[in-house]
C-alpha atoms as a PDB file:
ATOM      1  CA  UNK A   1     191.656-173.768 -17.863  1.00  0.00           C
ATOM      2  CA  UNK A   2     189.612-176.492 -19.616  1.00  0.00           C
ATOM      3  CA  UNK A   3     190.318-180.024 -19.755  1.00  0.00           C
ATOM      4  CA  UNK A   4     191.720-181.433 -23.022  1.00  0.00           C
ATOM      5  CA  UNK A   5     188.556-183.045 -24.417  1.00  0.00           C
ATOM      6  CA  UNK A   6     190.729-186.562 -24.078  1.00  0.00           C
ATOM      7  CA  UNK A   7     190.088-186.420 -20.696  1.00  0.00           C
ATOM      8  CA  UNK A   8     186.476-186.391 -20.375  1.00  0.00           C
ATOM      9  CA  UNK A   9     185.299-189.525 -19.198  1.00  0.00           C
ATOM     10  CA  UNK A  10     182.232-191.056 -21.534  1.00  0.00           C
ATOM     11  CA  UNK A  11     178.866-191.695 -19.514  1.00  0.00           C
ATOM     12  CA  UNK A  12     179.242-195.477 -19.869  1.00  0.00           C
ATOM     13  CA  UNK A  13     182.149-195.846 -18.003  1.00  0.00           C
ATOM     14  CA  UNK A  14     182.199-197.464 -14.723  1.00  0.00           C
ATOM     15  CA  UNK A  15     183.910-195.783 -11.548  1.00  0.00           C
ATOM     16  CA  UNK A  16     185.286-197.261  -8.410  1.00  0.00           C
ATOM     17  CA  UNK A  17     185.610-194.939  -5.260  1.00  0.00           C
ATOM     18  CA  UNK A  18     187.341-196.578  -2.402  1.00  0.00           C
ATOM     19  CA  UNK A  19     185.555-196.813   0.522  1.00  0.00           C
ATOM     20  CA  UNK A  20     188.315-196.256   3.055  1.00  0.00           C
ATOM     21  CA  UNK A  21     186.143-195.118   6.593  1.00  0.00           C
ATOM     22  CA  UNK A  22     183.754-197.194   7.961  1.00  0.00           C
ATOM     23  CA  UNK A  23     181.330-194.488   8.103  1.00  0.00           C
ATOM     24  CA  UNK A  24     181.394-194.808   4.179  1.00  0.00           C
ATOM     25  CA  UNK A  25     179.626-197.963   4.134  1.00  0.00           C
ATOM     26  CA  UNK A  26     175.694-197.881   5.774  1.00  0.00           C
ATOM     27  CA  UNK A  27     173.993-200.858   7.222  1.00  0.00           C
ATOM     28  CA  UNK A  28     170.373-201.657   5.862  1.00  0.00           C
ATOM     29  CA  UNK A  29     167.607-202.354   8.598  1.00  0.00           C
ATOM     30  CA  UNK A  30     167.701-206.094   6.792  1.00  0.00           C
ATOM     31  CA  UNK A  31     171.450-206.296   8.159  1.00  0.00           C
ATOM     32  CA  UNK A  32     172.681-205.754   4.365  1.00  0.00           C
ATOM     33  CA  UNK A  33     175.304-203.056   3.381  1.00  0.00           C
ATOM     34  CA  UNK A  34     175.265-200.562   1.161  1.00  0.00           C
ATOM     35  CA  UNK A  35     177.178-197.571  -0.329  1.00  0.00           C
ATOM     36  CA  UNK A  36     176.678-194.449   2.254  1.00  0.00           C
ATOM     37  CA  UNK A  37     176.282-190.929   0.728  1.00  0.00           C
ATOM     38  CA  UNK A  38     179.356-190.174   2.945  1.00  0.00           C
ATOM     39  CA  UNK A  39     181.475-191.536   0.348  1.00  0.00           C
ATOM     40  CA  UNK A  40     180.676-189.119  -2.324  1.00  0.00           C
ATOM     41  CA  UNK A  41     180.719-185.729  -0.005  1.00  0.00           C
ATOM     42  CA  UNK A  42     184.759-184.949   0.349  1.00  0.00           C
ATOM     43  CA  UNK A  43     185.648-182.741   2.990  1.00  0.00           C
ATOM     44  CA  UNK A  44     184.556-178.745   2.487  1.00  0.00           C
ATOM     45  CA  UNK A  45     187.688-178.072   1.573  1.00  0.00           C
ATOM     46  CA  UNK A  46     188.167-180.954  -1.010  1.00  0.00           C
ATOM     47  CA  UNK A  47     187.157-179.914  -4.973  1.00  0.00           C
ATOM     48  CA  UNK A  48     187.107-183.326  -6.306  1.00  0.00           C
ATOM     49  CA  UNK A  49     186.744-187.061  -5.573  1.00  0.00           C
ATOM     50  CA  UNK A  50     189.271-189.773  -6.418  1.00  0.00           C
ATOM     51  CA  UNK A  51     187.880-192.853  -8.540  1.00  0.00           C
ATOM     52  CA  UNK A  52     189.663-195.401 -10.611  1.00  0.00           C
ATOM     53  CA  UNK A  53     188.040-196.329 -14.175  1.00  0.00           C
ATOM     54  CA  UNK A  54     187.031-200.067 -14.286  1.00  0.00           C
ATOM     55  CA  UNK A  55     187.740-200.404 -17.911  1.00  0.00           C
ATOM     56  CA  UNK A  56     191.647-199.763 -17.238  1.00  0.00           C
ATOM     57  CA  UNK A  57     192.420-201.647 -14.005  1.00  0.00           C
ATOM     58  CA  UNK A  58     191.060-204.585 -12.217  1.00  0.00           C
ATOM     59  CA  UNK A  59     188.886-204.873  -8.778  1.00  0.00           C
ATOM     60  CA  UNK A  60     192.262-207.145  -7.257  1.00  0.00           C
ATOM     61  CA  UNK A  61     194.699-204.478  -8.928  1.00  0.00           C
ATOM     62  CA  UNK A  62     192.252-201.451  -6.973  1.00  0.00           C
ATOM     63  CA  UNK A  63     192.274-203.962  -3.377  1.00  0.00           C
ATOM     64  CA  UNK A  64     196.129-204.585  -3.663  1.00  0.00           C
ATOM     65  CA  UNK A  65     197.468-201.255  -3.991  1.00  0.00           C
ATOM     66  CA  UNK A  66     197.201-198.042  -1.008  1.00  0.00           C
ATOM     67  CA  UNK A  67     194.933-196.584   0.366  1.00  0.00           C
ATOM     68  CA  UNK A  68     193.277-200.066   1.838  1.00  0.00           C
ATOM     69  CA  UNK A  69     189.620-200.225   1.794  1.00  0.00           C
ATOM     70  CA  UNK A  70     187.003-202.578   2.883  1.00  0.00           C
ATOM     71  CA  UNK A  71     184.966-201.983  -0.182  1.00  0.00           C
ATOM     72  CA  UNK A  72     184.473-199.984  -3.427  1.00  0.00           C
ATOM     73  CA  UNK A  73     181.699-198.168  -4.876  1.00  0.00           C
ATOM     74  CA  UNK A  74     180.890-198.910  -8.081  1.00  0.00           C
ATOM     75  CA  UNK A  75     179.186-196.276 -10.247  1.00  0.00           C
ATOM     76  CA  UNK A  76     178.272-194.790 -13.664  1.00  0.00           C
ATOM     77  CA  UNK A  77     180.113-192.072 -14.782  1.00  0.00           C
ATOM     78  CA  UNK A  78     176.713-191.051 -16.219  1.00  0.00           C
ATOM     79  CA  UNK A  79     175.670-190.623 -12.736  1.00  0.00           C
ATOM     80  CA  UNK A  80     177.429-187.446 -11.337  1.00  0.00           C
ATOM     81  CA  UNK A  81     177.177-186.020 -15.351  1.00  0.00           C
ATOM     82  CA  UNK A  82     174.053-186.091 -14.997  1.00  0.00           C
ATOM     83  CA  UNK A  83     173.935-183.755 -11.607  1.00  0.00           C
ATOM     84  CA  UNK A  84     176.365-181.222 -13.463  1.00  0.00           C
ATOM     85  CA  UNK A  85     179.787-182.688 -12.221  1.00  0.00           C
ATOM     86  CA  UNK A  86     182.440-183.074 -14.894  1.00  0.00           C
ATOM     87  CA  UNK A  87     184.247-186.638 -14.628  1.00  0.00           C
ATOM     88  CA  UNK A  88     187.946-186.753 -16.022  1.00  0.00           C
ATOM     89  CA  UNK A  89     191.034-188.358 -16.450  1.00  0.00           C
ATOM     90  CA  UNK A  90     194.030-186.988 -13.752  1.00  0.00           C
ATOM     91  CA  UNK A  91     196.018-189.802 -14.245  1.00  0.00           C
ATOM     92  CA  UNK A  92     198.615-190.232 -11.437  1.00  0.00           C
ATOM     93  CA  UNK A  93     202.437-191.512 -11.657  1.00  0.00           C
ATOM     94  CA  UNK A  94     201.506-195.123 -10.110  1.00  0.00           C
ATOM     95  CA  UNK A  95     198.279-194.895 -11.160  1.00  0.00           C
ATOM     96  CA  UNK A  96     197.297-194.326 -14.448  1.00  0.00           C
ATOM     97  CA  UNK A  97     193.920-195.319 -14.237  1.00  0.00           C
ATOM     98  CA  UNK A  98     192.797-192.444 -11.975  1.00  0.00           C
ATOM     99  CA  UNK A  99     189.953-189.810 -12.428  1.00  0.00           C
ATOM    100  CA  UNK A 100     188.056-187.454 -10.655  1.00  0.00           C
ATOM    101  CA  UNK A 101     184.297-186.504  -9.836  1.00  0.00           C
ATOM    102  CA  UNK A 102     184.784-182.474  -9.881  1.00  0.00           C
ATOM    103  CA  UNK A 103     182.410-181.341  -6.761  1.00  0.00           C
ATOM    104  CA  UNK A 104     180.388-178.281  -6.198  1.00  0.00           C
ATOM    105  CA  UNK A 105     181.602-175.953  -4.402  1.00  0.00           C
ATOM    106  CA  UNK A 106     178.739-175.163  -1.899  1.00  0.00           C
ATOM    107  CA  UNK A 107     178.775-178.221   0.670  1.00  0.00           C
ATOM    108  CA  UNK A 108     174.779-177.949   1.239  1.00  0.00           C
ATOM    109  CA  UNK A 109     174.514-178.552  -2.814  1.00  0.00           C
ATOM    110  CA  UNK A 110     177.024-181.124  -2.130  1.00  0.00           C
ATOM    111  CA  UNK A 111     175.473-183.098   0.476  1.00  0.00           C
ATOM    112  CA  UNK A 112     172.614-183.532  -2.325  1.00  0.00           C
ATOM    113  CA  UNK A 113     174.686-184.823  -5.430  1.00  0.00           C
ATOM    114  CA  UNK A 114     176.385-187.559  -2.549  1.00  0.00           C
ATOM    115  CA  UNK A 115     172.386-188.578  -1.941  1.00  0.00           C
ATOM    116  CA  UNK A 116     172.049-189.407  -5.126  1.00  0.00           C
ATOM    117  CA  UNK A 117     175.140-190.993  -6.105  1.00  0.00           C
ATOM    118  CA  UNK A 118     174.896-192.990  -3.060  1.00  0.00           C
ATOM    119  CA  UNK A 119     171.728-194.802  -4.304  1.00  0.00           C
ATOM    120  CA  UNK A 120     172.779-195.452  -7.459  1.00  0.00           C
ATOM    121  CA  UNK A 121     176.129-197.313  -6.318  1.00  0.00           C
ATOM    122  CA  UNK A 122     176.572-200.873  -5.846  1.00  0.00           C
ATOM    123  CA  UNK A 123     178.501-202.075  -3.357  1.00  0.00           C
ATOM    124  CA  UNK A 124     181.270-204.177  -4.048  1.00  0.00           C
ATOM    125  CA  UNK A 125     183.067-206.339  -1.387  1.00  0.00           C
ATOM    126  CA  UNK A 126     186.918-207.358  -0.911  1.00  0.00           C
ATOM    127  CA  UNK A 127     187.555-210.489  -3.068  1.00  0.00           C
END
């Protein structure tokens, strides 16, 4: 079934992703952090990753509320559109600004999408 076309996400909205594992944030050689392309893979089994949309919430309203994370990744929804993956609106019954990054299903393709979403996230620390 198709998505309503209400719940495509436009290309200028920013995303947050959680970073909830350690492993999701990489240390630079320079000692600085940055987003790790761990964040953006999902599990094989998984078919999409969770994100929040900026324009509806706030980064203290993201922080206060479960699952706790260190950090969030802060991206383009332009950026996985423009590797193929469809962004939408699933909003949630406590969380109404909720939306997901639809993977690939073949992990190896997978691994490559997370590359480049990795490098074009910014970091963006607990308040």
């Amino acid at each position: 079934m198709q998505p309503r076309q209400d719940d495509q996400i436009q290309g200028d909205e920013i995303l947050w992703r959680r970073l909830t594992s350690p492993d999701w944030i990489a240390i630079n050689i320079d000692g600085s952090r940055r987003v790790s392309s761990a964040a953006f893979k999902g599990r094989p089994e998984e078919r999409e990753l969770s994100v929040h949309i900026a324009s509806l919430t706030s980064v203290e309203i993201v922080f206060s509320t479960l699952p706790y994370c260190d950090a969030l990744a802060e991206l383009p929804a332009s950026c996985p559109q423009q590797l193929g993956r469809e962004v939408r609106r699933t909003p949630e019954p406590n969380d109404v600004y909720h939306a997901s990054i639809i993977l690939q299903t073949n992990y190896g393709n997978r691994k490559k999408d997370a590359t480049q979403m990795a490098k074009n996230a910014r970091l963006v620390d607990r308040p």
